[in-house]
C-alpha atoms as a PDB file:
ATOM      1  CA  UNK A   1       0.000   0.000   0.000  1.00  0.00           C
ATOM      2  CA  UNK A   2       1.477   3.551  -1.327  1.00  0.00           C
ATOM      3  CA  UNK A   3       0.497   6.393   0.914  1.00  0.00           C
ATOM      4  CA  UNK A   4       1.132  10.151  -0.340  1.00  0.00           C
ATOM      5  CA  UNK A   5       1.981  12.600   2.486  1.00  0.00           C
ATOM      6  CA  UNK A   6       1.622  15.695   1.153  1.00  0.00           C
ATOM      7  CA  UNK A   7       3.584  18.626   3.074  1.00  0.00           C
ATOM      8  CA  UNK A   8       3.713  22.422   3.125  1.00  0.00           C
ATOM      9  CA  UNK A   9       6.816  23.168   4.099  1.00  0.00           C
ATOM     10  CA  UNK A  10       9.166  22.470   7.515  1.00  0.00           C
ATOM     11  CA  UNK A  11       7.773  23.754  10.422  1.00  0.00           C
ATOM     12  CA  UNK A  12       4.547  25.082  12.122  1.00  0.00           C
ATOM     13  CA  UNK A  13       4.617  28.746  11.562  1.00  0.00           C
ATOM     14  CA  UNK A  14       5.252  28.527   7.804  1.00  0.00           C
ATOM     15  CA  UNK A  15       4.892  24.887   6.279  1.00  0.00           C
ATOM     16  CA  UNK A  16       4.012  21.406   7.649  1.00  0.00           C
ATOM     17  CA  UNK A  17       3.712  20.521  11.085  1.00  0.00           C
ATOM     18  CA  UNK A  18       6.977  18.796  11.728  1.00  0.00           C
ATOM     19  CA  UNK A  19       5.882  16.369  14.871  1.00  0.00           C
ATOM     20  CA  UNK A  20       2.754  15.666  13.265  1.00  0.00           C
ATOM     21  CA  UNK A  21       4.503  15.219   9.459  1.00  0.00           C
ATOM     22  CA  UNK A  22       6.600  12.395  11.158  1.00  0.00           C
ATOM     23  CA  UNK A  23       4.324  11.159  13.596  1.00  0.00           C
ATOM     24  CA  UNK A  24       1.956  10.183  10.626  1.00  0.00           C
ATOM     25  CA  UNK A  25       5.725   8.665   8.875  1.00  0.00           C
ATOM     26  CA  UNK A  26       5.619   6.426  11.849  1.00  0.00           C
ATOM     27  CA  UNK A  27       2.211   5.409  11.579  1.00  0.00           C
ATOM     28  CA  UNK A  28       2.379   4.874   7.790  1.00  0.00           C
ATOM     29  CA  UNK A  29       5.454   2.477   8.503  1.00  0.00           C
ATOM     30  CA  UNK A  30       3.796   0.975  11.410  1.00  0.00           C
ATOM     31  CA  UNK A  31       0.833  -0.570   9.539  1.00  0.00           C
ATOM     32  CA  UNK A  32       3.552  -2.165   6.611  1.00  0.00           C
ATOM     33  CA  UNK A  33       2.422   0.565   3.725  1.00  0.00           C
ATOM     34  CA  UNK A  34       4.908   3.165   1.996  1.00  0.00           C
ATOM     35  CA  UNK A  35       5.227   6.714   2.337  1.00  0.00           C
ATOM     36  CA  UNK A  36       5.869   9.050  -0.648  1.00  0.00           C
ATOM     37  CA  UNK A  37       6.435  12.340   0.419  1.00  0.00           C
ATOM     38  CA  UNK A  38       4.794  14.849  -1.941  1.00  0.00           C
ATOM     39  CA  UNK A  39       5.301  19.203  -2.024  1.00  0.00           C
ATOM     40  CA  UNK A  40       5.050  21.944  -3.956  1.00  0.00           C
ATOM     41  CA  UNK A  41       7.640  23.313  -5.889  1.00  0.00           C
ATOM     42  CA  UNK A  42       7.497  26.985  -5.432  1.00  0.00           C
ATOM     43  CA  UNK A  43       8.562  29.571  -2.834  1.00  0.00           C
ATOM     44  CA  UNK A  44       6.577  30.031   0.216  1.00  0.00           C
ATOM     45  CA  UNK A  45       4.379  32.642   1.340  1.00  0.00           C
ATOM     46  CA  UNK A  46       6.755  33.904   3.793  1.00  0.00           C
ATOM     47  CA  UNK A  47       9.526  32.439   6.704  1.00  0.00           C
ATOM     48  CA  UNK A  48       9.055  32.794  10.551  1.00  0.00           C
ATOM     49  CA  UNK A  49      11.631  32.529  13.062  1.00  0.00           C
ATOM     50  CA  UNK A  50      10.165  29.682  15.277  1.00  0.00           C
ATOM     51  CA  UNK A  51      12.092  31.128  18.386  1.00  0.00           C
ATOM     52  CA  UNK A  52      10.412  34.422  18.475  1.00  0.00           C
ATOM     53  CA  UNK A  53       7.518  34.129  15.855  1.00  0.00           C
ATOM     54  CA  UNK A  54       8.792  37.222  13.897  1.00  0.00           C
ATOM     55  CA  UNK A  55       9.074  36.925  10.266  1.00  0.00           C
ATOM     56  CA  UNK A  56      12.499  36.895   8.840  1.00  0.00           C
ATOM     57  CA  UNK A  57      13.885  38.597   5.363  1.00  0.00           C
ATOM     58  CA  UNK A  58      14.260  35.437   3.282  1.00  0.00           C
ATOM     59  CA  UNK A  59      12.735  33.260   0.806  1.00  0.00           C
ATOM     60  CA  UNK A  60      12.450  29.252   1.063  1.00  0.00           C
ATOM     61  CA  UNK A  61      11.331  26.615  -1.323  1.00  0.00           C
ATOM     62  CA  UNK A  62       8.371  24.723   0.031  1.00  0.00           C
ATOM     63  CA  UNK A  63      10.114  21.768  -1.695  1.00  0.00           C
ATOM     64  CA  UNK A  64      12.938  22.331  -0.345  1.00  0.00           C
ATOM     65  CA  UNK A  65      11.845  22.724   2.761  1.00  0.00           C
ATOM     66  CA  UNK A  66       9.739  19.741   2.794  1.00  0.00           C
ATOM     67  CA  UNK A  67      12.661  17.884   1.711  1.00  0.00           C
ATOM     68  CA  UNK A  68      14.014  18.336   5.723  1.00  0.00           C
ATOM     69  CA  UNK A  69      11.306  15.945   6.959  1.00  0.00           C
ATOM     70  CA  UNK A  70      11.441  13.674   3.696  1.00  0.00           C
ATOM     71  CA  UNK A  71      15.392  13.077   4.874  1.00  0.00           C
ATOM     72  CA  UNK A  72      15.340  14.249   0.985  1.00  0.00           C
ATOM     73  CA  UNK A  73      13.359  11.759  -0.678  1.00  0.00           C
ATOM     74  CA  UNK A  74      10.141  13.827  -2.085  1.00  0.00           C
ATOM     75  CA  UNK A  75       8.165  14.516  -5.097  1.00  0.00           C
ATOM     76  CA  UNK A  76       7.154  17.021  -6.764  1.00  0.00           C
ATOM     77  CA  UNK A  77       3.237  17.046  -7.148  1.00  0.00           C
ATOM     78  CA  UNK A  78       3.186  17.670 -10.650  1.00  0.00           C
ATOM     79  CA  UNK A  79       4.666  14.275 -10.814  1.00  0.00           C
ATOM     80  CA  UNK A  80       2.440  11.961  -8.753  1.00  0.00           C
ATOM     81  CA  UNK A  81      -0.585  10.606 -10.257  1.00  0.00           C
ATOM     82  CA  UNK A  82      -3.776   9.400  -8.409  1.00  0.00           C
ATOM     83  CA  UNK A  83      -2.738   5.960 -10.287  1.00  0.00           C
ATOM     84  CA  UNK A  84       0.364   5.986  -7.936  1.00  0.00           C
ATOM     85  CA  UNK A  85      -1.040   6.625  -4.766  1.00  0.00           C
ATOM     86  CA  UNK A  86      -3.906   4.246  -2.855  1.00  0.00           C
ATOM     87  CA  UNK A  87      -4.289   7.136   0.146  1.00  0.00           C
ATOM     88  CA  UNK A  88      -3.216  10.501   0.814  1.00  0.00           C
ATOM     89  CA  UNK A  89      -2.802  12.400   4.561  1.00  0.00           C
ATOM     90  CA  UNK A  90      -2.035  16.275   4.617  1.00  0.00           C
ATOM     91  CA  UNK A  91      -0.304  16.584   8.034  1.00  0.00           C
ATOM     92  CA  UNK A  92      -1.094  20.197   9.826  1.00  0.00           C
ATOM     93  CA  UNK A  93       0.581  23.315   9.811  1.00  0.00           C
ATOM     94  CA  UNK A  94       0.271  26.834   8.969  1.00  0.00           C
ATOM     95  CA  UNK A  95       1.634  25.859   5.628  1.00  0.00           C
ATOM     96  CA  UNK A  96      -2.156  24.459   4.748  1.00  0.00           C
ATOM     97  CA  UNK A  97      -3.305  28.064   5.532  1.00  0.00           C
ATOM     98  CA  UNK A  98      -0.759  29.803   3.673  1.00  0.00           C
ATOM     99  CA  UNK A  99       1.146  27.726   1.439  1.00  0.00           C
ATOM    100  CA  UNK A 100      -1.337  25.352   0.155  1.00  0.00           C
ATOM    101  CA  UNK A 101      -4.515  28.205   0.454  1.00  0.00           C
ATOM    102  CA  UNK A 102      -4.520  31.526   1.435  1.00  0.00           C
ATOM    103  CA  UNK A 103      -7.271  30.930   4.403  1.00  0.00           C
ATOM    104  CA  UNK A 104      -5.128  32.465   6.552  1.00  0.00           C
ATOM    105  CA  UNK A 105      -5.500  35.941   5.247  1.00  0.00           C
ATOM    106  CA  UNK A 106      -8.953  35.345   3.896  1.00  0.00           C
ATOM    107  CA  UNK A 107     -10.705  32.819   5.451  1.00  0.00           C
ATOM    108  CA  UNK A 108     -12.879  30.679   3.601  1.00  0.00           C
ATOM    109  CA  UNK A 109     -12.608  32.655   0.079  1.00  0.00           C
ATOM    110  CA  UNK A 110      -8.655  32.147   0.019  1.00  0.00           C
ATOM    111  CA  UNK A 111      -7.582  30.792  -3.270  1.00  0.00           C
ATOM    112  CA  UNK A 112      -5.942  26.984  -3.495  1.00  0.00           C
ATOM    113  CA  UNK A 113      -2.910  26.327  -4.867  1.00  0.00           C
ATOM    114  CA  UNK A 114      -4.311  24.456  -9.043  1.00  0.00           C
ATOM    115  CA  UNK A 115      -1.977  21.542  -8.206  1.00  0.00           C
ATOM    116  CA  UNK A 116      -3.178  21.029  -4.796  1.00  0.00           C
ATOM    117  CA  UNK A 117      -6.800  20.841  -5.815  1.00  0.00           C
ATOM    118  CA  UNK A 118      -6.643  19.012  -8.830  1.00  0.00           C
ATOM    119  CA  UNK A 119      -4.707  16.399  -6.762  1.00  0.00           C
ATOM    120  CA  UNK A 120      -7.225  15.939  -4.190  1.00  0.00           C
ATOM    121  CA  UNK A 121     -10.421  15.844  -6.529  1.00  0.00           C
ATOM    122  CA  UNK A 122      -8.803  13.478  -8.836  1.00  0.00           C
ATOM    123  CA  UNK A 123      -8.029  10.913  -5.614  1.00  0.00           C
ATOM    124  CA  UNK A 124     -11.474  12.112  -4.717  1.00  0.00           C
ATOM    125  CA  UNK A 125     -13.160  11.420  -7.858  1.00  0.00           C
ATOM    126  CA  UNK A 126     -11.402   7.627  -8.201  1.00  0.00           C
ATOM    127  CA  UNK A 127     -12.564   6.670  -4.396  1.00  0.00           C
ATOM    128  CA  UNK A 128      -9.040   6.465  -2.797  1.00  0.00           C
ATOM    129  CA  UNK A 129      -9.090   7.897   0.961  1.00  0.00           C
ATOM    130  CA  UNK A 130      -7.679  11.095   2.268  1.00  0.00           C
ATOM    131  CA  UNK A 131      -7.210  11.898   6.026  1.00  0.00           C
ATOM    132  CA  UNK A 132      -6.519  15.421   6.719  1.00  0.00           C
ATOM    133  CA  UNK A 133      -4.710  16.419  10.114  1.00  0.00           C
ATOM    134  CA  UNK A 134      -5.471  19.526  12.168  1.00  0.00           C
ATOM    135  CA  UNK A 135      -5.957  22.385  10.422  1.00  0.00           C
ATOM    136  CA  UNK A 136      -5.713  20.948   6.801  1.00  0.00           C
ATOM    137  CA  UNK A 137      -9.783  19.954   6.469  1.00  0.00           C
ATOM    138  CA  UNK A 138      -9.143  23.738   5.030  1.00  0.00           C
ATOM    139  CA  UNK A 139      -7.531  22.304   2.073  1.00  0.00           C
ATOM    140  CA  UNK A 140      -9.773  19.752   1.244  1.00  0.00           C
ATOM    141  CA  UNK A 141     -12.848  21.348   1.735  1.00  0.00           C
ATOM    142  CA  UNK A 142     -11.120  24.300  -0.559  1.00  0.00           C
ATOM    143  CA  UNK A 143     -10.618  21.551  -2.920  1.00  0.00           C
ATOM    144  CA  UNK A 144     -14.152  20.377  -2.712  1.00  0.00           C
ATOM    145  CA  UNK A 145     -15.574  23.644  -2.662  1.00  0.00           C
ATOM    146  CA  UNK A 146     -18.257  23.725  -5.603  1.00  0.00           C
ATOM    147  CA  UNK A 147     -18.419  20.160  -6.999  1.00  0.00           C
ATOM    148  CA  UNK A 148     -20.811  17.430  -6.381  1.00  0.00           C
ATOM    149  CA  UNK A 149     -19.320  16.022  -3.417  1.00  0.00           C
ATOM    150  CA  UNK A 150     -20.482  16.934   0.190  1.00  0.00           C
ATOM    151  CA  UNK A 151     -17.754  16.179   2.554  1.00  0.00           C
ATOM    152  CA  UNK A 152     -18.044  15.788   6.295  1.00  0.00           C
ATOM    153  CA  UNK A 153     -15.088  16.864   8.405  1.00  0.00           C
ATOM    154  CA  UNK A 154     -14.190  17.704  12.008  1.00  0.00           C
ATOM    155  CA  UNK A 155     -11.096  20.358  13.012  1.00  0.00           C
ATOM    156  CA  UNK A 156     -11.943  20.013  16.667  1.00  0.00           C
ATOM    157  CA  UNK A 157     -14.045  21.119  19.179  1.00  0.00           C
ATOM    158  CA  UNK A 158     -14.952  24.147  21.165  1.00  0.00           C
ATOM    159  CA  UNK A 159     -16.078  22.352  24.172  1.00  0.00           C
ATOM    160  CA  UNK A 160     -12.589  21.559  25.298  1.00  0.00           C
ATOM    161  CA  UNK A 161      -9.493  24.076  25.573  1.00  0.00           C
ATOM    162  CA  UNK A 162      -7.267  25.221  22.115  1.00  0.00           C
ATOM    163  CA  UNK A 163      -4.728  27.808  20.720  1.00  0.00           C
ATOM    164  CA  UNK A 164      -7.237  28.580  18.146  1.00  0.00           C
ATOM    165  CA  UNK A 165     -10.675  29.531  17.440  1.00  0.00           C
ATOM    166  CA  UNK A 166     -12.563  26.278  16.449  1.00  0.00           C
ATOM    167  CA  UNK A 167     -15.771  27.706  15.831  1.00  0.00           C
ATOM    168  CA  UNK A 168     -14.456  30.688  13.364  1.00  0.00           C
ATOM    169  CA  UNK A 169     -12.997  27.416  11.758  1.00  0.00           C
ATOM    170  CA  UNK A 170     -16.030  25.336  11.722  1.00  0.00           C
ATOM    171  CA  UNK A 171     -18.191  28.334  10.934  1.00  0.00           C
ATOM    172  CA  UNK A 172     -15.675  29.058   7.830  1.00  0.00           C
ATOM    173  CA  UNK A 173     -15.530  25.282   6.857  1.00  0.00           C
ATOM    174  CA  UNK A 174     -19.173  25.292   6.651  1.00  0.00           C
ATOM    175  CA  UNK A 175     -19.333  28.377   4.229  1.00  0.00           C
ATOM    176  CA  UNK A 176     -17.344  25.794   1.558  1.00  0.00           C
ATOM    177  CA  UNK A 177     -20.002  23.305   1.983  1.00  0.00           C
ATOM    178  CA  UNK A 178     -18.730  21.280   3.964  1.00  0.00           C
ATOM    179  CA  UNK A 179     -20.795  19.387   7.353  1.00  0.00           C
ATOM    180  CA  UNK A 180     -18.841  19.789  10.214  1.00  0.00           C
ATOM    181  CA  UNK A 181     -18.604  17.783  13.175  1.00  0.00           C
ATOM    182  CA  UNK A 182     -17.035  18.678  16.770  1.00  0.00           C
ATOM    183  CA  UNK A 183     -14.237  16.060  17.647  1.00  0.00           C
ATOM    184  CA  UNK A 184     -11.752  16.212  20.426  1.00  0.00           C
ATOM    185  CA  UNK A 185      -7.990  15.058  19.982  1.00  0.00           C
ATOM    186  CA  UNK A 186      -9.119  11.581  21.598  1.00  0.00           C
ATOM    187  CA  UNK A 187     -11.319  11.327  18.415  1.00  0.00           C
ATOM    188  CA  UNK A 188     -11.713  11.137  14.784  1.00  0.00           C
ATOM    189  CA  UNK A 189     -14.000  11.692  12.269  1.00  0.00           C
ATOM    190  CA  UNK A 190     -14.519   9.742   9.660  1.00  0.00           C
ATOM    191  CA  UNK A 191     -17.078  10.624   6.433  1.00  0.00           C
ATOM    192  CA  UNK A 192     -17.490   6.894   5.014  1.00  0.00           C
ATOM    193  CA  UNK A 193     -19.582   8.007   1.725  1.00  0.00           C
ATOM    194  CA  UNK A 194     -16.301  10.058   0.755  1.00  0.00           C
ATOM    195  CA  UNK A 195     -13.787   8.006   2.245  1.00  0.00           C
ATOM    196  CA  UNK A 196     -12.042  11.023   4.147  1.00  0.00           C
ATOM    197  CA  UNK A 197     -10.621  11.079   7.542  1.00  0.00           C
ATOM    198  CA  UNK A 198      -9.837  14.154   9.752  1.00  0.00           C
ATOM    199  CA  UNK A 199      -8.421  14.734  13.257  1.00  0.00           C
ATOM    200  CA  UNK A 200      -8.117  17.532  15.651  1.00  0.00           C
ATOM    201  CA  UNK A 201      -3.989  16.919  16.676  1.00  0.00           C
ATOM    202  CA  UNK A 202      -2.341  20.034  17.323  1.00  0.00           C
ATOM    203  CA  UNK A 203      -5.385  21.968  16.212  1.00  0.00           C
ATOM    204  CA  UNK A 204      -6.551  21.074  19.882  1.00  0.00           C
ATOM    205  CA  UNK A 205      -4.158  21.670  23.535  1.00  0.00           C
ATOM    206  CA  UNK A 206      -2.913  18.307  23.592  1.00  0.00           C
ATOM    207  CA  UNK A 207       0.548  16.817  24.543  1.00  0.00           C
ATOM    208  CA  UNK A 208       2.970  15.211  21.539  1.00  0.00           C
ATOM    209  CA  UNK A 209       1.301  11.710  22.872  1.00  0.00           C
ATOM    210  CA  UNK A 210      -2.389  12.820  22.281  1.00  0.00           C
ATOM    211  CA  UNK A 211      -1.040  13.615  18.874  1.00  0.00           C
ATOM    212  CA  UNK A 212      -0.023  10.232  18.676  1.00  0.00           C
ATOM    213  CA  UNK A 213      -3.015   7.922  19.054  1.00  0.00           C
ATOM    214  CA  UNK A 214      -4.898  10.548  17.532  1.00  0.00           C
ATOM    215  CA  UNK A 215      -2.673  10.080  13.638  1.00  0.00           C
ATOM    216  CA  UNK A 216      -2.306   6.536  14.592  1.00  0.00           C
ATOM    217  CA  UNK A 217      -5.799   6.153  14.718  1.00  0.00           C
ATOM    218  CA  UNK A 218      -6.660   8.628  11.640  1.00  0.00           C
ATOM    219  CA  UNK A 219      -3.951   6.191   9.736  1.00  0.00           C
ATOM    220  CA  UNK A 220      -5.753   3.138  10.920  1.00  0.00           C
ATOM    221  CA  UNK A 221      -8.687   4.175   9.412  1.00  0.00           C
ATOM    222  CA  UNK A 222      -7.034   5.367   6.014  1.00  0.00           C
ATOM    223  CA  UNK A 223      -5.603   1.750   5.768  1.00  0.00           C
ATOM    224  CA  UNK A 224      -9.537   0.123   6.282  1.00  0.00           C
ATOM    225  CA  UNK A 225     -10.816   2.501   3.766  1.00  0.00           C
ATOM    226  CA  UNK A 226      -8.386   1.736   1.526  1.00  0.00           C
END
């Protein structure tokens, strides 16, 4: 079984989420299927200095970048077909809300990257699975946004304590078209009909082992939809 992890970047603030990119590695590996690292090759929207959080003078490939957690072994999406791939899992990061789409800086009418989307609706379209990890149900459902298909997702809940505001999320996610569900880290959601899988992580205040069972049991799932 060939799994496509498809990453943003290296590192919260500005690409992939690094502990959940190789968390979900580890999973992937666990249950005897093969990871191929996927990115985008193109510059990022901008670089942040994970010790302070202030953005730094410099450009940086997302490739690249991505390349860091790959231990160099990634492709470039333009050459991955759904044919090649039986799943796909978009780890978090703020990469998903500015690399990948621009929700960060407009919400739910931020553009998505033409790769990205054509990507996912093609996997989409031929039935193979997707999970998406904490805050990356924004890509999909920007993917999704318009067509036939109406995906059920969670990206947490805001009945339990988190960094972020769940409900603007939800209430955003919604606006694509897209049923929402509320899900805590110790959960995941899984929409059957369109064989996707989500799951709170990070999105949520939870410790690296929450994170843990939480992609272990969003890769579990990917594996029996598959």
């Amino acid at each position: 079984m060939k799994i496509g992890v498809l990453l943003s970047g290296c590192g919260v603030y500005d690409g992939a989420e690094i502990q959940e990119a190789v968390l979900t590695l580890l999973a992937i590996e666990e249950i005897d299927a093969e990871a191929i690292c996927i990115s985008v090759d193109q510059n990022q929207h901008h670089v942040i200095n994970h010790l302070n959080g202030e953005e730094m003078n410099e450009p940086r490939n997302i490739l690249v970048e991505s390349a860091r957690i790959a231990r160099g072994s990634v492709t470039n999406i333009n050459d991955i077909s759904p044919a090649d791939l039986d799943a796909l899992v978009i780890p978090g990061g703020f990469g998903s809300a500015t690399n990948f789409t621009k929700w960060a800086f407009s919400g739910p009418e931020g553009e998505i990257l033409p790769e990205v989307k054509l990507l996912l609706v093609n996997l989409i379209n031929i039935g193979k699975p997707i999970a998406a990890l904490c805050v990356s149900p924004v890509v999909l459902a920007k993917a999704l946004e318009g067509s036939s298909f109406e995906a059920s997702m969670t990206i947490g809940t805001d009945q339990e304590p988190s960094p972020y505001d769940i409900k603007g999320f939800t209430d955003g996610l919604r606006t694509t078209g897209t049923q929402t569900q509320m899900k805590s880290v110790r959960e995941i959601h899984l929409d059957e009909k369109n064989k996707i899988v989500t799951a709170p992580c990070y999105m949520m205040d939870a410790s690296i082992l929450d994170v843990r069972k939480n992609i272990r049991s969003a890769i579990e799932a990917l594996r029996d939809l598959v």
